[in-house]
PDB file of N, CA and C in Angstrom:
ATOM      1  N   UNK A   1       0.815  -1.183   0.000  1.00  0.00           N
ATOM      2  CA  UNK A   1       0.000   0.000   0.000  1.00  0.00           C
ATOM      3  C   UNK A   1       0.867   1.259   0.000  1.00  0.00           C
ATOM      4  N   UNK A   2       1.904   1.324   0.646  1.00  0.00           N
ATOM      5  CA  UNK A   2       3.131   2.432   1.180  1.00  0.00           C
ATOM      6  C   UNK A   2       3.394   2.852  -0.715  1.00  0.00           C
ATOM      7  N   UNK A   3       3.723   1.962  -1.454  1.00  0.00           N
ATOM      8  CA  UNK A   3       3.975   1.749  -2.583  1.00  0.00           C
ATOM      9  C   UNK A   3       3.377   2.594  -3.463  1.00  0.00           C
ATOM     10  N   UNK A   4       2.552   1.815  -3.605  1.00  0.00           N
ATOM     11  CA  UNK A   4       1.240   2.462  -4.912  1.00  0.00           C
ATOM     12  C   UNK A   4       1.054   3.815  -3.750  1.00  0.00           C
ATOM     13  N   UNK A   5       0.841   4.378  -2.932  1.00  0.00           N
ATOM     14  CA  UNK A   5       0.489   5.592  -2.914  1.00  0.00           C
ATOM     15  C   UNK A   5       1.528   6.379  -3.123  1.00  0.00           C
ATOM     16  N   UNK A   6       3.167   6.409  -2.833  1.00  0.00           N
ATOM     17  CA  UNK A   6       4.197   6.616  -3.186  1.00  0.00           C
ATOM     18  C   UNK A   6       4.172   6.950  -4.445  1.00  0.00           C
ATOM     19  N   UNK A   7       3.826   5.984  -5.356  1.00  0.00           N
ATOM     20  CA  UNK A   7       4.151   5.984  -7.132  1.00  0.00           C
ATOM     21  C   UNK A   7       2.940   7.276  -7.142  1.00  0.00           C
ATOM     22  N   UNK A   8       1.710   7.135  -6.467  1.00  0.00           N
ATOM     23  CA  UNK A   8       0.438   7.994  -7.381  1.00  0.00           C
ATOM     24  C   UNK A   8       1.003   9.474  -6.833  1.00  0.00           C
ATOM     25  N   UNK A   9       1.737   9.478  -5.288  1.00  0.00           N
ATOM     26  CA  UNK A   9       2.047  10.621  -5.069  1.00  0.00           C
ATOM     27  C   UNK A   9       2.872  10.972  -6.021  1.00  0.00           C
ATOM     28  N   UNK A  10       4.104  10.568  -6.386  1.00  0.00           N
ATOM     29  CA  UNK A  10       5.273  11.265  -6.837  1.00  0.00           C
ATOM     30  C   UNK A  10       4.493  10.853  -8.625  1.00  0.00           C
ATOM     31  N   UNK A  11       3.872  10.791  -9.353  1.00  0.00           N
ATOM     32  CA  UNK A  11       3.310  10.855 -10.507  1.00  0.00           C
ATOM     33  C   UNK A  11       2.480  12.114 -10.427  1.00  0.00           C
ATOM     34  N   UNK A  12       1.554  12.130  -9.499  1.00  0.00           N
ATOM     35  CA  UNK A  12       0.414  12.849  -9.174  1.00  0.00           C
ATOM     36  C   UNK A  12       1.093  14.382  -8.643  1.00  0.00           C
ATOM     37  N   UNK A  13       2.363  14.680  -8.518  1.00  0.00           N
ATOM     38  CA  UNK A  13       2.646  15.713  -8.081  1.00  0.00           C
ATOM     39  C   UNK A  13       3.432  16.368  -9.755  1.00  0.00           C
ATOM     40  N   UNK A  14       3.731  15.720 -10.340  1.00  0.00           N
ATOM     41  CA  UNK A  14       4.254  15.724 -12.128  1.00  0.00           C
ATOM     42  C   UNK A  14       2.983  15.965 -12.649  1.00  0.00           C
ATOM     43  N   UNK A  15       1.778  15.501 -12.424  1.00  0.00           N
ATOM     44  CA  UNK A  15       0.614  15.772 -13.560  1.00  0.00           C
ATOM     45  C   UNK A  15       0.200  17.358 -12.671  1.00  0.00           C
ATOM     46  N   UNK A  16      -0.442  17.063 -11.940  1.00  0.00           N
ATOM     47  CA  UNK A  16      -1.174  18.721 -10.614  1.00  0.00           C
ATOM     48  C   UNK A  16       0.024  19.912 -10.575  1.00  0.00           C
ATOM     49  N   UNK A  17       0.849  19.512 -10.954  1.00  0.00           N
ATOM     50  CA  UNK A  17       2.112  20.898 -10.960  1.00  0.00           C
ATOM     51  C   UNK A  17       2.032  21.259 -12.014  1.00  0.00           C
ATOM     52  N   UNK A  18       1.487  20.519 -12.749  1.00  0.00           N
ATOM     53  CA  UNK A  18       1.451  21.473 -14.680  1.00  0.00           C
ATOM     54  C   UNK A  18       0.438  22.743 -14.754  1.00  0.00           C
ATOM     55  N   UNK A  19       1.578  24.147 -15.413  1.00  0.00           N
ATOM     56  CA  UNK A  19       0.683  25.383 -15.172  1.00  0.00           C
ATOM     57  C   UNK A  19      -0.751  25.190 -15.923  1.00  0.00           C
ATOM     58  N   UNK A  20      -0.748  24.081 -16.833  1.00  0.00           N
ATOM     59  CA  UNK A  20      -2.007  24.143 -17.198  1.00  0.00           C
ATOM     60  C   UNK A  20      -3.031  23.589 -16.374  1.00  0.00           C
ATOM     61  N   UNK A  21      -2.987  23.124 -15.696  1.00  0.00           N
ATOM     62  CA  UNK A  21      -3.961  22.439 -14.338  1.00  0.00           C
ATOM     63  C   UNK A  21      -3.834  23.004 -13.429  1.00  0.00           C
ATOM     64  N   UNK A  22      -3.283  23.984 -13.495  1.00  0.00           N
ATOM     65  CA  UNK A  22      -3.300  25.094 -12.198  1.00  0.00           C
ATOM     66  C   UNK A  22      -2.335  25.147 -11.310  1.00  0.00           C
ATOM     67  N   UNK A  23      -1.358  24.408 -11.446  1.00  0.00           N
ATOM     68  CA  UNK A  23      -0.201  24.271 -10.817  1.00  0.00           C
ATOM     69  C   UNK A  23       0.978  25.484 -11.510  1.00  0.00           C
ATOM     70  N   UNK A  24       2.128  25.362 -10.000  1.00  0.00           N
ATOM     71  CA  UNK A  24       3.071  26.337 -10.666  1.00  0.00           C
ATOM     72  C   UNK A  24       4.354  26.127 -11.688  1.00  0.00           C
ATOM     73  N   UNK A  25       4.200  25.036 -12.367  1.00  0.00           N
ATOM     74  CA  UNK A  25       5.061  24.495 -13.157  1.00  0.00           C
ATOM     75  C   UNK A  25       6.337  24.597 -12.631  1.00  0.00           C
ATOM     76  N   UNK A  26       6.844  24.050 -11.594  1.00  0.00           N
ATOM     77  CA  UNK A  26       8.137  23.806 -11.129  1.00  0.00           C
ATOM     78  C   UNK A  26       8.497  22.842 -11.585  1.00  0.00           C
ATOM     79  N   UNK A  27       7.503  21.826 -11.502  1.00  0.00           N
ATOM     80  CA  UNK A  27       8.202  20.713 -11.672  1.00  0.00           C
ATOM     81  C   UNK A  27       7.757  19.930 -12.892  1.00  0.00           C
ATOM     82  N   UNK A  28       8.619  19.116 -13.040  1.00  0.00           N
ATOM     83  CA  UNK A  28       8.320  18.454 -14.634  1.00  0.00           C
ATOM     84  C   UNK A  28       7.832  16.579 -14.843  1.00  0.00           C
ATOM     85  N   UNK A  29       6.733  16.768 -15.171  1.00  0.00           N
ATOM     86  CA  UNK A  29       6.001  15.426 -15.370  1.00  0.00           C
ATOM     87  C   UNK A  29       7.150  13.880 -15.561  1.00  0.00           C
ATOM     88  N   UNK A  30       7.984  14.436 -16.762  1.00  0.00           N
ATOM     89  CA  UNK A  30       8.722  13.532 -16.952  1.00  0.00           C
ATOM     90  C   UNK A  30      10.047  12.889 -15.749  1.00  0.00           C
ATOM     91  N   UNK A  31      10.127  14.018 -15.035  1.00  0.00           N
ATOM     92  CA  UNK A  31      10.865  13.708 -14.180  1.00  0.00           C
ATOM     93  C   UNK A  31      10.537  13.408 -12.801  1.00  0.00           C
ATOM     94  N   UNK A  32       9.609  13.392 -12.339  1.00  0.00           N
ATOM     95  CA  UNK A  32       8.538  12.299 -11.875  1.00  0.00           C
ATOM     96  C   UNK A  32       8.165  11.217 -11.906  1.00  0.00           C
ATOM     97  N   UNK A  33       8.200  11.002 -13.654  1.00  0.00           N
ATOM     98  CA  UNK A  33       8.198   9.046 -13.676  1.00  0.00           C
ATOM     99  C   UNK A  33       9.342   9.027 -13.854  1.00  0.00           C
ATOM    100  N   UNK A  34      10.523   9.141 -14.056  1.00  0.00           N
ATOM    101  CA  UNK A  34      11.758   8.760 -14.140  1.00  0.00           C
ATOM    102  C   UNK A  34      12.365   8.716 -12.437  1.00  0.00           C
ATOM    103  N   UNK A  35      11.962   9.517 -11.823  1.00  0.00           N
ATOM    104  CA  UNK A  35      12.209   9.252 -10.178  1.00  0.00           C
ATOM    105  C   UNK A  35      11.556   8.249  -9.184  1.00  0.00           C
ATOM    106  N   UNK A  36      10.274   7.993 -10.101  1.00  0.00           N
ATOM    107  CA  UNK A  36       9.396   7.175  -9.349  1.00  0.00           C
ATOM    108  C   UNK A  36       9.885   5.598 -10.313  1.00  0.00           C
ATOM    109  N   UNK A  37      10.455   5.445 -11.264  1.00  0.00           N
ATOM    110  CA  UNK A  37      10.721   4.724 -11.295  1.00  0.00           C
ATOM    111  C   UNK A  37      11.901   4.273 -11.080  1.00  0.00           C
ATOM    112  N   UNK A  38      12.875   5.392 -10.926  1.00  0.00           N
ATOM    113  CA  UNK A  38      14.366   4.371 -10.252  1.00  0.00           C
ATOM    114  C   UNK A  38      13.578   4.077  -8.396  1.00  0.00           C
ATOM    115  N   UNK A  39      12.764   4.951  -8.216  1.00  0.00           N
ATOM    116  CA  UNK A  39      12.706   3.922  -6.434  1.00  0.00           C
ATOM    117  C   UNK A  39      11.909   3.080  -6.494  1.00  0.00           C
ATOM    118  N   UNK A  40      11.148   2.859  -7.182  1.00  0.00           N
ATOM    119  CA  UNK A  40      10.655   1.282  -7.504  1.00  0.00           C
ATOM    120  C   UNK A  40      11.922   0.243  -7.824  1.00  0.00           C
ATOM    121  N   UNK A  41      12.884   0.364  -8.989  1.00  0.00           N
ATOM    122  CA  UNK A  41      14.060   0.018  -9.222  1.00  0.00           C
ATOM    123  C   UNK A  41      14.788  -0.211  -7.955  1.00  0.00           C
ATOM    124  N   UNK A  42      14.717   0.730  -6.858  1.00  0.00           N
ATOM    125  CA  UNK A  42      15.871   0.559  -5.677  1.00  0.00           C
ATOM    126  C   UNK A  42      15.235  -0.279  -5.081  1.00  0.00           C
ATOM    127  N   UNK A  43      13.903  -0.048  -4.321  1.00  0.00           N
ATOM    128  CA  UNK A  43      13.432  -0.878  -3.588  1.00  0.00           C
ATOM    129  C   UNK A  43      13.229  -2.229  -4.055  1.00  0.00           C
ATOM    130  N   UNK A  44      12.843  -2.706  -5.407  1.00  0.00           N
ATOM    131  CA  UNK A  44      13.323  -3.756  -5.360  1.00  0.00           C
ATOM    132  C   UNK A  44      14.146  -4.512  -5.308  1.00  0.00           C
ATOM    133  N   UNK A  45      15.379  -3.862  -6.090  1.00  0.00           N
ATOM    134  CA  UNK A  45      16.847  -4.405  -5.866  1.00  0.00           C
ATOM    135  C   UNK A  45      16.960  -4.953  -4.319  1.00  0.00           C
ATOM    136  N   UNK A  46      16.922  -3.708  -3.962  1.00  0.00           N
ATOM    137  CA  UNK A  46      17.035  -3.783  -2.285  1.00  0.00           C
ATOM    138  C   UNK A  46      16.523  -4.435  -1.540  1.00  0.00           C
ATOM    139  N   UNK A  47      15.133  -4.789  -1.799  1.00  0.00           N
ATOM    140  CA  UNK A  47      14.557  -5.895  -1.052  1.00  0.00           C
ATOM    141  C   UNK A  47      14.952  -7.317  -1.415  1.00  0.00           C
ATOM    142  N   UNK A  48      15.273  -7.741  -2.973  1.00  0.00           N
ATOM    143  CA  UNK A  48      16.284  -8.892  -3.304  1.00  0.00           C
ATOM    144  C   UNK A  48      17.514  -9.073  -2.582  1.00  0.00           C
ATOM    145  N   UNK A  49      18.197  -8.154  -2.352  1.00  0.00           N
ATOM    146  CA  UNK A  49      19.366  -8.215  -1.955  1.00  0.00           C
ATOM    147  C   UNK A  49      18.983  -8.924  -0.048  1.00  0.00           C
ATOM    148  N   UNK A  50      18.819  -7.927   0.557  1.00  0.00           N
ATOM    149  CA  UNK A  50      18.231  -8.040   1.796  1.00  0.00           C
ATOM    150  C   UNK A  50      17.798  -9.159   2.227  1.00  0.00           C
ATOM    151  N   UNK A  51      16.375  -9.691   1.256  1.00  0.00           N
ATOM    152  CA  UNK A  51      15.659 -11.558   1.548  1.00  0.00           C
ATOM    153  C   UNK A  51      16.597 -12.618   1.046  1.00  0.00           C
ATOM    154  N   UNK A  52      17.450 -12.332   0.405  1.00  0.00           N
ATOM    155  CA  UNK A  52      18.155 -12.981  -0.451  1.00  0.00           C
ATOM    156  C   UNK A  52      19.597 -13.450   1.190  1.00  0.00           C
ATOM    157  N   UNK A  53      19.873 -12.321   1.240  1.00  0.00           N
ATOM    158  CA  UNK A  53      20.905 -12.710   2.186  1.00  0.00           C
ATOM    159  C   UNK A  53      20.585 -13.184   3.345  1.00  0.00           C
ATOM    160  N   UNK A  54      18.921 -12.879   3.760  1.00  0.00           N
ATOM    161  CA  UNK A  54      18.199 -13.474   5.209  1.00  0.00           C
ATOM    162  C   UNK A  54      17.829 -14.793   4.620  1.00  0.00           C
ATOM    163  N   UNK A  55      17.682 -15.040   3.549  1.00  0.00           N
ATOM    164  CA  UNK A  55      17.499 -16.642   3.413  1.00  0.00           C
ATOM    165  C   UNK A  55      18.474 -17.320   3.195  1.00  0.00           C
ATOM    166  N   UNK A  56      20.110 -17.151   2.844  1.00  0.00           N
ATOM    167  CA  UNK A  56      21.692 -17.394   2.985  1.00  0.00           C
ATOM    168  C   UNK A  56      21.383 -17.754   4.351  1.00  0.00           C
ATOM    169  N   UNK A  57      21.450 -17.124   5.327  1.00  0.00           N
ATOM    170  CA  UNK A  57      21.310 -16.968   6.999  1.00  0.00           C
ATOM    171  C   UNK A  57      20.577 -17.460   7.744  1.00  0.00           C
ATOM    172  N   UNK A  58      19.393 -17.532   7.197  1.00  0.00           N
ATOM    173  CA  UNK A  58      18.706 -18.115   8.312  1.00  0.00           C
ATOM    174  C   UNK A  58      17.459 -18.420   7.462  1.00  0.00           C
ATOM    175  N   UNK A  59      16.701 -19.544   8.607  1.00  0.00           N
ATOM    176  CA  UNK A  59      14.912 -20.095   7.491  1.00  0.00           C
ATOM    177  C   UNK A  59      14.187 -18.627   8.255  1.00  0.00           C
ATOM    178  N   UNK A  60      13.683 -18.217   7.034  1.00  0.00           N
ATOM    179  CA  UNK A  60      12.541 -17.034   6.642  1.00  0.00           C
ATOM    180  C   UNK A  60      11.232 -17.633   6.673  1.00  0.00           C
ATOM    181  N   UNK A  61      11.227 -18.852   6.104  1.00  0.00           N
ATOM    182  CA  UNK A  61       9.913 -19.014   6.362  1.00  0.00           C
ATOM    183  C   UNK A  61       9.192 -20.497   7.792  1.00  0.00           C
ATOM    184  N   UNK A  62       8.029 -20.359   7.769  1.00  0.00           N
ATOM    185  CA  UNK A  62       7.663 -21.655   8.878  1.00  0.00           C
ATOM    186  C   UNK A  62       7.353 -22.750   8.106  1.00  0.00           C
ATOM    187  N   UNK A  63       7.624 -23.788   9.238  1.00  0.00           N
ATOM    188  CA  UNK A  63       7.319 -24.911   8.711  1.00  0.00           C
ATOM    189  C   UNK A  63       6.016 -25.197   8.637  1.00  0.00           C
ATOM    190  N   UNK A  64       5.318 -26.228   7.702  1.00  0.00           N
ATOM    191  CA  UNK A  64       3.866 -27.003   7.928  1.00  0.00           C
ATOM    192  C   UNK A  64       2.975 -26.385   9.027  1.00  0.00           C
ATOM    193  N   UNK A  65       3.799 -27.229   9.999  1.00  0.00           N
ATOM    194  CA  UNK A  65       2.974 -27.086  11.530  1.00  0.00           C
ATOM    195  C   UNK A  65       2.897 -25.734  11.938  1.00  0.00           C
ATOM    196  N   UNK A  66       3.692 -24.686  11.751  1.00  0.00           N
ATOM    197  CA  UNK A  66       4.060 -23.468  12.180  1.00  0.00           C
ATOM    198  C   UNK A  66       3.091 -22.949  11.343  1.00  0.00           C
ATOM    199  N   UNK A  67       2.916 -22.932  10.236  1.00  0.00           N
ATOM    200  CA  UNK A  67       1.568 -22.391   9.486  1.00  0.00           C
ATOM    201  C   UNK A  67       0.858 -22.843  10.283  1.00  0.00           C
ATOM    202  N   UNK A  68      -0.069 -24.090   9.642  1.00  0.00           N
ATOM    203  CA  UNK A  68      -0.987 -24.193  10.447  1.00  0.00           C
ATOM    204  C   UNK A  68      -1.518 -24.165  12.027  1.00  0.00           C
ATOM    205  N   UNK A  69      -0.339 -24.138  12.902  1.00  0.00           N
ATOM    206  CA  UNK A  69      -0.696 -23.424  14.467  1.00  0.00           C
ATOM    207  C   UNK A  69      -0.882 -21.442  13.853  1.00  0.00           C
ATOM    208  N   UNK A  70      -0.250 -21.043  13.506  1.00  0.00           N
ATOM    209  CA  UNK A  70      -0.457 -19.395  12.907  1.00  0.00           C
ATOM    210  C   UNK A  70       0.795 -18.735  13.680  1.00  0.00           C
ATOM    211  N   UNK A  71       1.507 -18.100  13.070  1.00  0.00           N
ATOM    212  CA  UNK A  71       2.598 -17.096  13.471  1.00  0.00           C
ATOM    213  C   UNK A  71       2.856 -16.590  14.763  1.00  0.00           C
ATOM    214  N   UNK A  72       1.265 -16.248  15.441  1.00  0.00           N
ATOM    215  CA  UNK A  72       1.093 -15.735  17.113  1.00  0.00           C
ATOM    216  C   UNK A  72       1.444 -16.647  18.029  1.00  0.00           C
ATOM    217  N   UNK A  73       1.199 -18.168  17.356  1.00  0.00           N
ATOM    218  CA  UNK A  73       1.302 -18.646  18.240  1.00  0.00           C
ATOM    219  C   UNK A  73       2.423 -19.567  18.204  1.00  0.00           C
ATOM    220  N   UNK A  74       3.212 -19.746  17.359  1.00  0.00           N
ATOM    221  CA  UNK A  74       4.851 -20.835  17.346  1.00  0.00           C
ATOM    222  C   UNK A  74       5.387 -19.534  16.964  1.00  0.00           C
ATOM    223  N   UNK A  75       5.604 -18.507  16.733  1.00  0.00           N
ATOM    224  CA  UNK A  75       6.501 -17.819  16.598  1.00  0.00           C
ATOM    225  C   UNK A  75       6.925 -16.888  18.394  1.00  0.00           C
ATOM    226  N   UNK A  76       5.688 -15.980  18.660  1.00  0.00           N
ATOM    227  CA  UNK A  76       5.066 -14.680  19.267  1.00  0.00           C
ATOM    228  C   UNK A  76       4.719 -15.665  21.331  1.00  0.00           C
ATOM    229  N   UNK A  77       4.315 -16.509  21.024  1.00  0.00           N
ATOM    230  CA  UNK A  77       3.735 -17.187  21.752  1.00  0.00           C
ATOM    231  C   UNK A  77       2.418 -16.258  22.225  1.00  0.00           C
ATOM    232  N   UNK A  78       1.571 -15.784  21.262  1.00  0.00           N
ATOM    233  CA  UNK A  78       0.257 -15.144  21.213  1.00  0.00           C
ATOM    234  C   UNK A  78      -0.546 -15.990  21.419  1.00  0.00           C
ATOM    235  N   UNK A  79      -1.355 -16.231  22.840  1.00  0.00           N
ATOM    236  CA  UNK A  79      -2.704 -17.054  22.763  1.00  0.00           C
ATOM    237  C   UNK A  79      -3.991 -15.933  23.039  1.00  0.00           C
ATOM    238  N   UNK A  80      -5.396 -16.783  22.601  1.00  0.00           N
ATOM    239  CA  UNK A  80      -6.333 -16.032  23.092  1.00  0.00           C
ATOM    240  C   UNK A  80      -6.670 -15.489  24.668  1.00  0.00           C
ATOM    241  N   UNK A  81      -6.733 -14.981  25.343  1.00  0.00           N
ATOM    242  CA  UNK A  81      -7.029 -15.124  26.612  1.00  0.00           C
ATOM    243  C   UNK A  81      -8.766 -15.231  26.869  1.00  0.00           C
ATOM    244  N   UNK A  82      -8.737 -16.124  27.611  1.00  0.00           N
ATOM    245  CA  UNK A  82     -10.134 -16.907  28.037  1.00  0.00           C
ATOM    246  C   UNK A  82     -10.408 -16.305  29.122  1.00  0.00           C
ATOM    247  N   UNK A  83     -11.498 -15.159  28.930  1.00  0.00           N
ATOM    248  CA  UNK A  83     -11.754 -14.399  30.543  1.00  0.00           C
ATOM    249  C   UNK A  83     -13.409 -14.932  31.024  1.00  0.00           C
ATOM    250  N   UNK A  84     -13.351 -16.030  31.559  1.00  0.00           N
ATOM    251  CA  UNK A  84     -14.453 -16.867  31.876  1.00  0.00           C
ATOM    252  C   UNK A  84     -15.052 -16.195  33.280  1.00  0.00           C
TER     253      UNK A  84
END
């Protein structure tokens, strides 16, 4: 979600800045998607790089059982509390 509003912001500030839409033409459309797309470009790199070396290192993900008990509770030790 952080994402896509990121991209619509930094697009959406290239289209609404054009003096013809009422904006003060500072800034330039094209260079907007060219910025919004190298940090799409980084962040993914970056997140490859990053999962890539946490899965070198260590298990990222759960096993079988660890799914099916759920994350709160073999990971967190999250139970419901029963207020009887």
């Amino acid at each position: 979600m952080h994402g896509v509003c990121g991209v619509w912001g930094g697009i959406a500030a290239g289209i609404f800045g054009l003096e013809s839409l009422g904006g003060m033409g500072c800034v330039a459309f094209s260079a907007q998607v060219i910025g919004t797309v190298a940090g799409i470009v980084v962040a993914l790199v970056g997140g490859l790089v990053v999962y890539g070396v946490l899965r070198k290192v260590t298990n990222i993900r759960l096993t079988q059982e660890e799914e099916f008990i759920g994350a709160d509770l073999s990971i967190h030790s999250i139970g419901s509390v029963n207020h009887d």
